[in-house]
PDB file of N, CA and C in Angstrom:
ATOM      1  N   UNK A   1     -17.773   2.293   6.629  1.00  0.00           N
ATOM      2  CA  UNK A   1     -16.833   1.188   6.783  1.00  0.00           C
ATOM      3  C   UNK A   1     -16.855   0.233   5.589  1.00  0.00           C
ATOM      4  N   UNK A   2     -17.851   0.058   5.157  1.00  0.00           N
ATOM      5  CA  UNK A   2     -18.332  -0.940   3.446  1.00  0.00           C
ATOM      6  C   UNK A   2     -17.608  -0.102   2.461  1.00  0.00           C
ATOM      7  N   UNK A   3     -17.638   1.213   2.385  1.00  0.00           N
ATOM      8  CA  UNK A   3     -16.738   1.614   1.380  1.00  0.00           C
ATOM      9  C   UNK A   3     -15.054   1.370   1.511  1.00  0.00           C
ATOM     10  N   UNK A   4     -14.498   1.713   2.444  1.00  0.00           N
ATOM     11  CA  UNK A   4     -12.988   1.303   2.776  1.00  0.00           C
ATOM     12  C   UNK A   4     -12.877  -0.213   2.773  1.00  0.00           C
ATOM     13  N   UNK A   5     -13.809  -1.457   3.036  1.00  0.00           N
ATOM     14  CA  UNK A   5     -13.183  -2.683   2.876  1.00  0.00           C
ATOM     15  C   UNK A   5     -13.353  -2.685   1.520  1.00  0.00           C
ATOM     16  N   UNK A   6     -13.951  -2.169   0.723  1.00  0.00           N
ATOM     17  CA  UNK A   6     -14.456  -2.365  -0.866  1.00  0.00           C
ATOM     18  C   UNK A   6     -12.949  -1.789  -1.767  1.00  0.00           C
ATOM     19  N   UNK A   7     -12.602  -0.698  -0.928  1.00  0.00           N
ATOM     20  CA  UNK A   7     -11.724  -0.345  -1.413  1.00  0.00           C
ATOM     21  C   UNK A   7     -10.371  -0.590  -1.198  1.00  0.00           C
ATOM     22  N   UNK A   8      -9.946  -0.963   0.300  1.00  0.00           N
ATOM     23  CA  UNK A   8      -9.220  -1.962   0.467  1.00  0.00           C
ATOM     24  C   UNK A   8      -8.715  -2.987  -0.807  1.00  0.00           C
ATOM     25  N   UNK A   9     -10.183  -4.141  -0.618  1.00  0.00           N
ATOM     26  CA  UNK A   9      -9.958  -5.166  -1.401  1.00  0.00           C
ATOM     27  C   UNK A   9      -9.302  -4.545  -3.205  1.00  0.00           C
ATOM     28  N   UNK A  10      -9.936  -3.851  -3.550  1.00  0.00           N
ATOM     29  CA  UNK A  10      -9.792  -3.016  -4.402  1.00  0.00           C
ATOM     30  C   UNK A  10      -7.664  -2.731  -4.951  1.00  0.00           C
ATOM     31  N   UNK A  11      -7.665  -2.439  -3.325  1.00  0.00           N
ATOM     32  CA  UNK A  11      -6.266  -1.655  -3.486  1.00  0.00           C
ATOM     33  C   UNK A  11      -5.401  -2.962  -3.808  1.00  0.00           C
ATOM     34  N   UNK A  12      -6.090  -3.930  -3.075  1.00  0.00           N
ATOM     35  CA  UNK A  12      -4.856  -5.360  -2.881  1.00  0.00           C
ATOM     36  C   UNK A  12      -4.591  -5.817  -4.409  1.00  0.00           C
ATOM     37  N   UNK A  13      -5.845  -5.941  -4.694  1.00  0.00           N
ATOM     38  CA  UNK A  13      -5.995  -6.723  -6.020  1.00  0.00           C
ATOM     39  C   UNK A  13      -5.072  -5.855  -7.580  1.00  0.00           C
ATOM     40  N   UNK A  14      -5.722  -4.558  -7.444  1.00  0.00           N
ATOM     41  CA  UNK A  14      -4.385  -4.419  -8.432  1.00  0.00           C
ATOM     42  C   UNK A  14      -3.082  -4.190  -8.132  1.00  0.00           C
ATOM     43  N   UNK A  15      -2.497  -3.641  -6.533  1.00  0.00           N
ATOM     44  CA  UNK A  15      -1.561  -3.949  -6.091  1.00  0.00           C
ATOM     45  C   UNK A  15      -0.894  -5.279  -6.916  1.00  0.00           C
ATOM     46  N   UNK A  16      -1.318  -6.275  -6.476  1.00  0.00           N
ATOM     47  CA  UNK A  16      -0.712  -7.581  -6.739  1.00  0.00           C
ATOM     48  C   UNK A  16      -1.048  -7.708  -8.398  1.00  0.00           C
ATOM     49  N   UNK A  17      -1.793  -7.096  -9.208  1.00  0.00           N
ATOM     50  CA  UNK A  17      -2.124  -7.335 -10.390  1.00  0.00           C
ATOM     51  C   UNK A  17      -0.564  -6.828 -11.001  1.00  0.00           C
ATOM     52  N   UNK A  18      -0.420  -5.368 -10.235  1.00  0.00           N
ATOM     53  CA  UNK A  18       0.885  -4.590 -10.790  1.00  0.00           C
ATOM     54  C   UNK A  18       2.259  -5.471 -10.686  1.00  0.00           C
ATOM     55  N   UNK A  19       2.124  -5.645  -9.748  1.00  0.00           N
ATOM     56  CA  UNK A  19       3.615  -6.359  -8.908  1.00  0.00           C
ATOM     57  C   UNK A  19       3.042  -8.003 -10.172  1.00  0.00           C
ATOM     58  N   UNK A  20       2.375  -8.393 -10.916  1.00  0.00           N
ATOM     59  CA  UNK A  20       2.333  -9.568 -11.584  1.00  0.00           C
ATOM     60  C   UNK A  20       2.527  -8.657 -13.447  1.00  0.00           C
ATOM     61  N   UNK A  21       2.202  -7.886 -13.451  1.00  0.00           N
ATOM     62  CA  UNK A  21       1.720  -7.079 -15.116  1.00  0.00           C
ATOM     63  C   UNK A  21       3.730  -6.817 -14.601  1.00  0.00           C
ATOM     64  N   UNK A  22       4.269  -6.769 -13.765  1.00  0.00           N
ATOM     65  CA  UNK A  22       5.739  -6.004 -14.199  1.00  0.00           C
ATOM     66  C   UNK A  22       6.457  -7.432 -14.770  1.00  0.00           C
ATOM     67  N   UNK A  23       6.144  -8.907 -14.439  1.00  0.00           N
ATOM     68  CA  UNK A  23       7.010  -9.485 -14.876  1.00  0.00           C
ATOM     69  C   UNK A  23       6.830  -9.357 -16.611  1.00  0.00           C
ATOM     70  N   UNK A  24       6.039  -8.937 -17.421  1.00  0.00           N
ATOM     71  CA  UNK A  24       5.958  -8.733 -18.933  1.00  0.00           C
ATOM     72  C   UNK A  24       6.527  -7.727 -19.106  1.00  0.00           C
ATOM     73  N   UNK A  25       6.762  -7.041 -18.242  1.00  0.00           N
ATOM     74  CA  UNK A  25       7.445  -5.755 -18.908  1.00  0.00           C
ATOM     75  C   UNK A  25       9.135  -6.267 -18.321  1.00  0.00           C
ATOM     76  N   UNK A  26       9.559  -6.830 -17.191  1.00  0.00           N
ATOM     77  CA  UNK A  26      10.616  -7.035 -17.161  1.00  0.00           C
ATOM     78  C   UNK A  26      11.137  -8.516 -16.673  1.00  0.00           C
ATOM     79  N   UNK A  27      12.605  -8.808 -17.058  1.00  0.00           N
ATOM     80  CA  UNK A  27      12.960 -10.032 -17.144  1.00  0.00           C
ATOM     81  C   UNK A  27      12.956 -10.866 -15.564  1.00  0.00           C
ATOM     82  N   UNK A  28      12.221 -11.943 -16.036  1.00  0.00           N
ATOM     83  CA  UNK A  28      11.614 -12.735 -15.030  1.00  0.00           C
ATOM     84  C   UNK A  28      10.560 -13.473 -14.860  1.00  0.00           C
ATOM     85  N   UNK A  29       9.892 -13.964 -14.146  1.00  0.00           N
ATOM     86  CA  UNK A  29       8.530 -15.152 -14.199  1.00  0.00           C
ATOM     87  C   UNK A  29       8.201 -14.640 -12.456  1.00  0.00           C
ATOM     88  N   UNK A  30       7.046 -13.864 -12.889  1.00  0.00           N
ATOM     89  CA  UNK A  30       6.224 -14.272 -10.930  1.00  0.00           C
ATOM     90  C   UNK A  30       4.319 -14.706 -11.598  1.00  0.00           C
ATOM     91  N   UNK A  31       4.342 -15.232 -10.872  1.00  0.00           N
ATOM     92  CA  UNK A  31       2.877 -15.715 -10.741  1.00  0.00           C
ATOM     93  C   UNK A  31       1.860 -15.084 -10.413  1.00  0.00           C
ATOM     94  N   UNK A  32       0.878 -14.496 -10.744  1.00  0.00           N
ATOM     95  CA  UNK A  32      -0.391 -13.860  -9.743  1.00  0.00           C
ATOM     96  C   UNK A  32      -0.703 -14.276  -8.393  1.00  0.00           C
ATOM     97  N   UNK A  33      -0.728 -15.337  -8.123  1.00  0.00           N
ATOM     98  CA  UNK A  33      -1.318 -16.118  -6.853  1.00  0.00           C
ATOM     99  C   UNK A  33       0.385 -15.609  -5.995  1.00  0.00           C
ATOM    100  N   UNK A  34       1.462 -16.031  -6.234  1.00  0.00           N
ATOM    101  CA  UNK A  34       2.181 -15.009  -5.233  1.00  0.00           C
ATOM    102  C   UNK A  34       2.461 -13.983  -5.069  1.00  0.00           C
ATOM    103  N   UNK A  35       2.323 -13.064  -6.223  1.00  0.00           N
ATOM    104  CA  UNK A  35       2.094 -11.770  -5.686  1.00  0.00           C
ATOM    105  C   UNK A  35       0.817 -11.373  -4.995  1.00  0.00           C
ATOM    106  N   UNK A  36      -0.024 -11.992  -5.027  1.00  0.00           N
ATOM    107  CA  UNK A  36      -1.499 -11.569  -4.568  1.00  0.00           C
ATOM    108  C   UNK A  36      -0.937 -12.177  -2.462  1.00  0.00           C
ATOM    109  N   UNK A  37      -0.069 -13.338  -2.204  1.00  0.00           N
ATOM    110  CA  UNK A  37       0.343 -13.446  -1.286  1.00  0.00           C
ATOM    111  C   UNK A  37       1.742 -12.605  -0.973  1.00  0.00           C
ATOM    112  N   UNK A  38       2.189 -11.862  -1.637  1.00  0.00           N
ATOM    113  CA  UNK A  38       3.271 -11.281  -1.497  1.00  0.00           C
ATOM    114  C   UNK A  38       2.615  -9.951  -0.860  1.00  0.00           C
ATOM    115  N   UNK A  39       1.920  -9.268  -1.202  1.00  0.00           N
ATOM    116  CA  UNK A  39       1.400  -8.020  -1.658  1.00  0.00           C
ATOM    117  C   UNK A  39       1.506  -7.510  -0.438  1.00  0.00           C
ATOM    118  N   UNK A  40       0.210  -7.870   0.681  1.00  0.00           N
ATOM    119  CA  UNK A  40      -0.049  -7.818   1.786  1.00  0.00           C
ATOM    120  C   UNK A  40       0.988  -7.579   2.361  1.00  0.00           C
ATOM    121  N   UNK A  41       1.943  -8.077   2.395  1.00  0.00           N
ATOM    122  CA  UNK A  41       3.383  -7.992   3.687  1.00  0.00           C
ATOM    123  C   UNK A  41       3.952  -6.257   3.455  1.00  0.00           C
ATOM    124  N   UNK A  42       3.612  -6.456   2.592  1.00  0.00           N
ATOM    125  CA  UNK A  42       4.388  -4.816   2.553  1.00  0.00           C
ATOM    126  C   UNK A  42       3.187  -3.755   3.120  1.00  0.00           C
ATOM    127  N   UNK A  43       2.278  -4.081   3.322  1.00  0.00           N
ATOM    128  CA  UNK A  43       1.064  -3.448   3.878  1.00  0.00           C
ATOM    129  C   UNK A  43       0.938  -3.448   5.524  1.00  0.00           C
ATOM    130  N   UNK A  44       1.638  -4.411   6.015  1.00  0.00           N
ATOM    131  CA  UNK A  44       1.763  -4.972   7.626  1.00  0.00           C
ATOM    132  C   UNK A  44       2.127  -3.456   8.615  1.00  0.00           C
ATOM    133  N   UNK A  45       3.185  -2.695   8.026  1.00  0.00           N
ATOM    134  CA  UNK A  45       3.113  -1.693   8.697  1.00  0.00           C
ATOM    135  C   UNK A  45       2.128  -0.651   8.999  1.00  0.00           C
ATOM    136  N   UNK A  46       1.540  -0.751   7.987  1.00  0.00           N
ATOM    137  CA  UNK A  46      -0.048   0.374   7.644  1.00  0.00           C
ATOM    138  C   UNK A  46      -0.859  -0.044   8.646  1.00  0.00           C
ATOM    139  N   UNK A  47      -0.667  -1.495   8.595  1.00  0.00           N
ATOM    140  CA  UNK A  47      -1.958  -2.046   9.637  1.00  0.00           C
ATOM    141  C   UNK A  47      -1.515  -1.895  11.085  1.00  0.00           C
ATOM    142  N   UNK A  48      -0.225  -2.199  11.436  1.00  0.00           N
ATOM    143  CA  UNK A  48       0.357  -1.859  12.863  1.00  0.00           C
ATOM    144  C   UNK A  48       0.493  -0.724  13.584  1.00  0.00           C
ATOM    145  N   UNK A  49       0.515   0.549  12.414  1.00  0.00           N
ATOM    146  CA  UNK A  49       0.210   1.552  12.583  1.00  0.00           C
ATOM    147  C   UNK A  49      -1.340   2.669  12.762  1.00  0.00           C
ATOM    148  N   UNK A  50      -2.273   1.352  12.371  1.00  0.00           N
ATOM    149  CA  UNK A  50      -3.306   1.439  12.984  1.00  0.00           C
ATOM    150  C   UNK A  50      -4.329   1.864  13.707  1.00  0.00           C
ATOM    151  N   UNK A  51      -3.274   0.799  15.062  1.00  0.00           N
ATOM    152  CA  UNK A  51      -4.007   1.516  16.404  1.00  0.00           C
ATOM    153  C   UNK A  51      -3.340   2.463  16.406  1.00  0.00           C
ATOM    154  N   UNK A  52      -2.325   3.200  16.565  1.00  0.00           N
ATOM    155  CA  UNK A  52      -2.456   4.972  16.992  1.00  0.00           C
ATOM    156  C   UNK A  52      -3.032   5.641  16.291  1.00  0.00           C
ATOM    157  N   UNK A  53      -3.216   5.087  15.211  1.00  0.00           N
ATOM    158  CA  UNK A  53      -4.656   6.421  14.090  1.00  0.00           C
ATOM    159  C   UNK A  53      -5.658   6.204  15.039  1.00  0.00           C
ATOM    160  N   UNK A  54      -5.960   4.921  15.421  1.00  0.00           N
ATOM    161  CA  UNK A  54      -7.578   4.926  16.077  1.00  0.00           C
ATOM    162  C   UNK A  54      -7.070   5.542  17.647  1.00  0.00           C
ATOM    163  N   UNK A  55      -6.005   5.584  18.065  1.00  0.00           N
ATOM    164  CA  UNK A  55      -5.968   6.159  19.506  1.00  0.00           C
ATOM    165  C   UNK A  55      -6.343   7.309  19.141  1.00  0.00           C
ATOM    166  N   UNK A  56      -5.733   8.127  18.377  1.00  0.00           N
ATOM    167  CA  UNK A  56      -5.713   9.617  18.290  1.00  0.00           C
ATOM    168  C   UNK A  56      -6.740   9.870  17.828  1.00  0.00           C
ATOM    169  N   UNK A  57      -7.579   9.417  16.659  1.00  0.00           N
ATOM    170  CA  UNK A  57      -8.721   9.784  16.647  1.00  0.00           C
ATOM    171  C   UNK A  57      -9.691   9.913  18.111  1.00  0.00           C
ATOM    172  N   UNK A  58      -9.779   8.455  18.670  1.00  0.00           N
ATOM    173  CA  UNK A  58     -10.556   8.240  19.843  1.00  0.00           C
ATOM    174  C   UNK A  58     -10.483   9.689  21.002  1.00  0.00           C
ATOM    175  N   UNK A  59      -8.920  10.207  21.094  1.00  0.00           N
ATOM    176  CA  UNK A  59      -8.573  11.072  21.796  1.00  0.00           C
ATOM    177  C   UNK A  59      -8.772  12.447  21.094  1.00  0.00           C
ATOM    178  N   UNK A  60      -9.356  12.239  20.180  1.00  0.00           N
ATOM    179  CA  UNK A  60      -9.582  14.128  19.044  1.00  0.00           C
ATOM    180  C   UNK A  60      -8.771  14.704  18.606  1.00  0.00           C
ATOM    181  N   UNK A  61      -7.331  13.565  18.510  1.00  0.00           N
ATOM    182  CA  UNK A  61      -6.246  14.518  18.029  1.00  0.00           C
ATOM    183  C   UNK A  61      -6.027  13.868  16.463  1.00  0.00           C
ATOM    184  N   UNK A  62      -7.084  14.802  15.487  1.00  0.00           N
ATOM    185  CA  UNK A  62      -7.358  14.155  14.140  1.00  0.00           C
ATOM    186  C   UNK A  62      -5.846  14.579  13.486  1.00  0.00           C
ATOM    187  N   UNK A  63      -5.237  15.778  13.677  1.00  0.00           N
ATOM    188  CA  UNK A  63      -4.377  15.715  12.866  1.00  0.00           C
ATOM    189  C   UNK A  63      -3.052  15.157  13.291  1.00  0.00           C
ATOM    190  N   UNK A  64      -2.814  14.854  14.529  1.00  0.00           N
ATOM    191  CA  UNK A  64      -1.983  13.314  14.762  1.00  0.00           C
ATOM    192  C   UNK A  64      -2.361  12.358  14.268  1.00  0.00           C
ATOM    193  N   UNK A  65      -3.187  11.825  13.882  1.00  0.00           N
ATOM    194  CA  UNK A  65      -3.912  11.000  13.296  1.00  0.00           C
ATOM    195  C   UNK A  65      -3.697  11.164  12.189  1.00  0.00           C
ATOM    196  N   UNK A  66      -3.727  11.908  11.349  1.00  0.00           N
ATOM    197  CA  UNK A  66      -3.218  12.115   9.637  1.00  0.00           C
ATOM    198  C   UNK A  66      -2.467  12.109   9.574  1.00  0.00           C
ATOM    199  N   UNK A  67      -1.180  12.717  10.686  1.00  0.00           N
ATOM    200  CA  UNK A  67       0.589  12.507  10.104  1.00  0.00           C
ATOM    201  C   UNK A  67       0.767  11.208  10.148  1.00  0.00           C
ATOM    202  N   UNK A  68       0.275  10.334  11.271  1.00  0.00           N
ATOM    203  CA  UNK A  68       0.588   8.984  11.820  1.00  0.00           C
ATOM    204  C   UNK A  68      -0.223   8.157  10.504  1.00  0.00           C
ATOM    205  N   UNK A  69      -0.635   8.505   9.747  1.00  0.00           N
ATOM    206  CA  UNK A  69      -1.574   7.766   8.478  1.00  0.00           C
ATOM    207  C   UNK A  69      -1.156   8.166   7.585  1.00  0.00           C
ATOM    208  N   UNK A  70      -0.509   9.154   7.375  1.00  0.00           N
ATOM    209  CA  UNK A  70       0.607   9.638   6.073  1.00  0.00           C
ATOM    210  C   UNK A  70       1.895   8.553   6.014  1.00  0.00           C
ATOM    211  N   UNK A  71       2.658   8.905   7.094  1.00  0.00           N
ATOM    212  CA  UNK A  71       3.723   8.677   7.643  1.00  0.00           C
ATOM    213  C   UNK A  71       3.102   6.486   7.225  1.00  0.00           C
ATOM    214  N   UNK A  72       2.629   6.255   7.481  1.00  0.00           N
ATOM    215  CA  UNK A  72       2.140   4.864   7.240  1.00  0.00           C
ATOM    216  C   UNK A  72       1.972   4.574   5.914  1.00  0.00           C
ATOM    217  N   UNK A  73       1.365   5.200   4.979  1.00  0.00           N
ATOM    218  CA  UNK A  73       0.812   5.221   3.501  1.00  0.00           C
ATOM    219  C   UNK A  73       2.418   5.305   2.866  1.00  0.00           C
ATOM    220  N   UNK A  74       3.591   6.408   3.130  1.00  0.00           N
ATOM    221  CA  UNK A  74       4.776   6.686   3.199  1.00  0.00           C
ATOM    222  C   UNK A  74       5.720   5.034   2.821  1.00  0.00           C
ATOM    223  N   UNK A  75       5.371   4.429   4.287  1.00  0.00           N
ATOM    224  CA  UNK A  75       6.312   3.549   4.575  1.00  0.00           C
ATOM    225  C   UNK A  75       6.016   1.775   3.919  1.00  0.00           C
ATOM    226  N   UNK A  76       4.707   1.719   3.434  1.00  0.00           N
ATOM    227  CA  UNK A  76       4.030   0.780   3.159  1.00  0.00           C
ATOM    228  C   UNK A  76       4.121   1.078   1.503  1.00  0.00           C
ATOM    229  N   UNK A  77       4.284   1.986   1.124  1.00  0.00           N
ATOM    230  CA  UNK A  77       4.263   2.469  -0.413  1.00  0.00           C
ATOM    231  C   UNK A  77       6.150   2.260  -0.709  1.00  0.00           C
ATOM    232  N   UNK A  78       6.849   2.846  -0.108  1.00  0.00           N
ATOM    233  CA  UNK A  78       8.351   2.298  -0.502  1.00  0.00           C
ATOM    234  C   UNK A  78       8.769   1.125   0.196  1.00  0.00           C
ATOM    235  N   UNK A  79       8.091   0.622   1.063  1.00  0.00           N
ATOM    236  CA  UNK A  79       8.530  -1.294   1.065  1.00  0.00           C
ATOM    237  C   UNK A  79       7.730  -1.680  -0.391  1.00  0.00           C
ATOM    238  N   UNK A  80       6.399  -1.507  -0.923  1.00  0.00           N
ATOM    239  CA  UNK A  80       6.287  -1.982  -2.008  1.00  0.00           C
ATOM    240  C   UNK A  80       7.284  -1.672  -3.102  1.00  0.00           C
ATOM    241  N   UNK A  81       7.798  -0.723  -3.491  1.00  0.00           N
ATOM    242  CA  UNK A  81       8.710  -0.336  -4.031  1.00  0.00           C
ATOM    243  C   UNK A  81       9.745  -1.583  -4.132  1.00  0.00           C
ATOM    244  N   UNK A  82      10.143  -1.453  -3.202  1.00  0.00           N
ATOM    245  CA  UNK A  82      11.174  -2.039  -2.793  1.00  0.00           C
ATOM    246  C   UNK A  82      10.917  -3.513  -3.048  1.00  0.00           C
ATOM    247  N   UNK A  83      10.152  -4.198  -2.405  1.00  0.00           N
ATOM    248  CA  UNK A  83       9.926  -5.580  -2.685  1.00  0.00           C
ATOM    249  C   UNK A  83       9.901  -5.602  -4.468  1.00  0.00           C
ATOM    250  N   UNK A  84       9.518  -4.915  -5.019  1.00  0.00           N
ATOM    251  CA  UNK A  84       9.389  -5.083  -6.650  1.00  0.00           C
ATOM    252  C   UNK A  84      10.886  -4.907  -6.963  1.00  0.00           C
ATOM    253  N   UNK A  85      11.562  -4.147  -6.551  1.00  0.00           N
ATOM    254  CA  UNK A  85      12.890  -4.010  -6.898  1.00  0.00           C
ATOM    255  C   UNK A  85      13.878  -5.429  -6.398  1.00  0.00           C
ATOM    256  N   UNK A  86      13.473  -5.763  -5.405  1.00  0.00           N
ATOM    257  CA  UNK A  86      14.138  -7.275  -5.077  1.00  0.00           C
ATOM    258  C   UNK A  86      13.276  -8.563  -5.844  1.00  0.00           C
ATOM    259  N   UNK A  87      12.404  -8.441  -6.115  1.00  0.00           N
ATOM    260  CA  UNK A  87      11.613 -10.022  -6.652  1.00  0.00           C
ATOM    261  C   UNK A  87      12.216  -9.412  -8.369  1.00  0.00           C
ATOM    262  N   UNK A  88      12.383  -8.243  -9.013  1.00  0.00           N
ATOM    263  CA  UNK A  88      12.689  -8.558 -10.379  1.00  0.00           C
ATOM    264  C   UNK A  88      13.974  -8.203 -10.418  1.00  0.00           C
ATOM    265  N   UNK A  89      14.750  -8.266  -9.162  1.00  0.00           N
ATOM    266  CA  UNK A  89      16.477  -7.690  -9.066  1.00  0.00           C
ATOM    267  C   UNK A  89      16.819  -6.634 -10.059  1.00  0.00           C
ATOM    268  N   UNK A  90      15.726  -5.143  -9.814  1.00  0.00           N
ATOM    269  CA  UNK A  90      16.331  -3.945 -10.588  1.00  0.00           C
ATOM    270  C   UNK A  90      17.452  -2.929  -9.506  1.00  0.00           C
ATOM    271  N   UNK A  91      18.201  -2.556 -10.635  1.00  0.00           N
ATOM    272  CA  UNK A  91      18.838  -1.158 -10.111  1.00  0.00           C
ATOM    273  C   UNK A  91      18.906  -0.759  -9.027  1.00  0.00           C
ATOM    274  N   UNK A  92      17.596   0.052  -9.638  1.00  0.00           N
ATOM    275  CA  UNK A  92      16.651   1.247  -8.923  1.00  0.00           C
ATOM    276  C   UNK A  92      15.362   0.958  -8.652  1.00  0.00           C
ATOM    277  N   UNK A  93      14.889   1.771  -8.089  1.00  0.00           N
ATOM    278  CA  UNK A  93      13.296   1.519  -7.705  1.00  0.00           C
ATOM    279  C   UNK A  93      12.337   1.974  -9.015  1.00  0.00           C
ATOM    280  N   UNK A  94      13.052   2.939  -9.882  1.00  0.00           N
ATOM    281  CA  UNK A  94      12.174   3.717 -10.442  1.00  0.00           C
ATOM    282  C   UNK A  94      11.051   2.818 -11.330  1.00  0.00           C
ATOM    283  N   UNK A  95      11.247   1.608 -11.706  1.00  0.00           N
ATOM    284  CA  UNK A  95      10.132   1.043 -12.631  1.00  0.00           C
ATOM    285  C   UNK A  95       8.778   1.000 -11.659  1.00  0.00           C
ATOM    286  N   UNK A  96       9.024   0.490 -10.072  1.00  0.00           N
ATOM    287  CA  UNK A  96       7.785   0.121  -9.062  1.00  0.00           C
ATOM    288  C   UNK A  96       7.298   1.653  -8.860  1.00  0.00           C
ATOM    289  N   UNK A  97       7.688   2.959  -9.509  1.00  0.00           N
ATOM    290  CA  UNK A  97       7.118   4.034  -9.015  1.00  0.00           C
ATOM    291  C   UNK A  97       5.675   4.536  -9.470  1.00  0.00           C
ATOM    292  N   UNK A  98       5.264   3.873 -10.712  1.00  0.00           N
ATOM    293  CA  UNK A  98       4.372   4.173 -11.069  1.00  0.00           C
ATOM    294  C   UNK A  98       3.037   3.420 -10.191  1.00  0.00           C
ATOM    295  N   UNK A  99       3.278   2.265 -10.068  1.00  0.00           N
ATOM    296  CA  UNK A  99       2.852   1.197  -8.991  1.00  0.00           C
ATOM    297  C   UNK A  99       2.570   1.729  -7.950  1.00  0.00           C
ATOM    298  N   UNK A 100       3.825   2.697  -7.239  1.00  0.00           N
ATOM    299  CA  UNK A 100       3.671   3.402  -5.791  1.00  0.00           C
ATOM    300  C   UNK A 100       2.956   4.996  -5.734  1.00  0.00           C
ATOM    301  N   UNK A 101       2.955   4.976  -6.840  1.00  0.00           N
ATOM    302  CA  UNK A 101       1.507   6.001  -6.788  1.00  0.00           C
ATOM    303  C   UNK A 101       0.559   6.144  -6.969  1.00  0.00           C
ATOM    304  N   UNK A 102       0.305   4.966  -7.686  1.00  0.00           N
ATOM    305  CA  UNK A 102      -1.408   4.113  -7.681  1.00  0.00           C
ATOM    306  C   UNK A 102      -1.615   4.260  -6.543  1.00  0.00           C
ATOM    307  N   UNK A 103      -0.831   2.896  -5.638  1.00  0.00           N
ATOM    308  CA  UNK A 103      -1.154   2.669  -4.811  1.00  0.00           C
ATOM    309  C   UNK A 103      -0.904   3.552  -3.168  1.00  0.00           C
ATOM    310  N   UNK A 104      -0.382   4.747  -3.583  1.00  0.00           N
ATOM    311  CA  UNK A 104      -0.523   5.773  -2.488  1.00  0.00           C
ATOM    312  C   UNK A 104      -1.983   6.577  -2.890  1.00  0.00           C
ATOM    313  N   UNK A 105      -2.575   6.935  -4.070  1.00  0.00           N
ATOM    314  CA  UNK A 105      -3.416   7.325  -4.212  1.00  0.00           C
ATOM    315  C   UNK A 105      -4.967   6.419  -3.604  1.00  0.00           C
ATOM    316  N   UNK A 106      -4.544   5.148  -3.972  1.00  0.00           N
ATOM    317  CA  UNK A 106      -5.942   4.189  -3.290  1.00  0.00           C
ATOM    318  C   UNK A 106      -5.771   4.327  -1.575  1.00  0.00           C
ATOM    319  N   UNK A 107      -4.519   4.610  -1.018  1.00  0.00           N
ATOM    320  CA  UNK A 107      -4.494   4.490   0.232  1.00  0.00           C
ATOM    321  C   UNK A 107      -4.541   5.708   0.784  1.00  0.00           C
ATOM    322  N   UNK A 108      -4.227   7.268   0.259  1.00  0.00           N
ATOM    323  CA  UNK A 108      -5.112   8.117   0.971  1.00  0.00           C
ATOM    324  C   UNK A 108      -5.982   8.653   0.848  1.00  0.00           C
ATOM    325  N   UNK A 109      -7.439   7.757  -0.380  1.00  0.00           N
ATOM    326  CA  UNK A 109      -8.745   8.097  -0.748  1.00  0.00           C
ATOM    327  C   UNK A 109      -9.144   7.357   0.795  1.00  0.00           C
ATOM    328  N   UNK A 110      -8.470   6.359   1.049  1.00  0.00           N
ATOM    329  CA  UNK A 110      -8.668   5.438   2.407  1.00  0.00           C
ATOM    330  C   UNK A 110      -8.735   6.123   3.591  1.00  0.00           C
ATOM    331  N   UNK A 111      -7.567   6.806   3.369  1.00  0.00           N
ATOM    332  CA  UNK A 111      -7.392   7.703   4.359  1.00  0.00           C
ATOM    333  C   UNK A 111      -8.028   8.420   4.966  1.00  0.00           C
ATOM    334  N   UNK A 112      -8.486   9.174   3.742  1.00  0.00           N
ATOM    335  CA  UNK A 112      -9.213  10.174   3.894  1.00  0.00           C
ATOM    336  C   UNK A 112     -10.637  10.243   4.455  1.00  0.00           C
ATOM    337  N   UNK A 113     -11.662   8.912   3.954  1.00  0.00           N
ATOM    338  CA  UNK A 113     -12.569   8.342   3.992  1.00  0.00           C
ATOM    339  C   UNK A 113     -12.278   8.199   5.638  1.00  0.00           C
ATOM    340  N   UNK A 114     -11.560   7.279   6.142  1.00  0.00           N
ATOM    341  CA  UNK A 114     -11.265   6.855   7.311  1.00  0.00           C
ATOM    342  C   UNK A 114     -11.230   7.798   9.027  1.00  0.00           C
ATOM    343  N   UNK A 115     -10.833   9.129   7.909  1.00  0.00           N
ATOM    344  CA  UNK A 115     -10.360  10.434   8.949  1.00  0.00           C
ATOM    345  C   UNK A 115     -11.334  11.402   8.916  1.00  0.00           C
ATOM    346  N   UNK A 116     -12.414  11.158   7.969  1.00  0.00           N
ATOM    347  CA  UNK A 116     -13.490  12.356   8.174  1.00  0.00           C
ATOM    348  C   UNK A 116     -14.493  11.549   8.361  1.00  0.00           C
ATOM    349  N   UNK A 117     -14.775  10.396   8.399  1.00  0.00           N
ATOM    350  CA  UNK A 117     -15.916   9.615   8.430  1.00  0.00           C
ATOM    351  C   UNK A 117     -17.005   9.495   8.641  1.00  0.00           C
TER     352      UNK A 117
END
């Protein structure tokens, strides 16, 4: 459990480092301290989605438990997307993609950690 909050914290921090390193690369001004409060919200579903990872685990159904934690990593990775695409008003999503595969990669080392434990 010390390794996943480590890594957690981990995920938030350059999360929000990224979503702050894009205003130099594109036109605009965000702050660290609100993206570091921004960050999290796009994460809310991961966490609500939660309890049915821990139901299904509890109940032995591990690989319900991995779609329902995919399917979460999924939906929490293109709201980040997305929120980067509305706070620097791009296009497309494609600049936050590199961002969203960081941060799908920190979240199913999480995962993973979480589901074989």
């Amino acid at each position: 459990p010390f390794a996943i909050v480590v890594l957690l914290a981990l995920e938030w921090a350059i999360g929000a480092l990224y979503l702050y390193a894009l205003a130099e690369l594109l036109p605009g001004e965000f702050e660290f301290r609100a993206s570091a409060l921004i960050y999290p919200m796009a994460q809310l579903p991961r966490a609500v989605l939660g309890l049915p990872i821990a139901m299904f685990m509890a109940a032995g159904l591990g690989f319900l438990a991995a779609i329902v934690g995919l399917l979460a990593v999924l939906w929490s990775v293109m709201l980040t997307a997305l929120l980067a695409q509305r706070i620097y008003r791009l296009e497309s999503i494609l600049p936050a993609v590199p961002g969203g595969v960081l941060q799908a990669v920190f979240q199913f080392i999480i995962l993973a950690i979480a589901l074989t434990g």
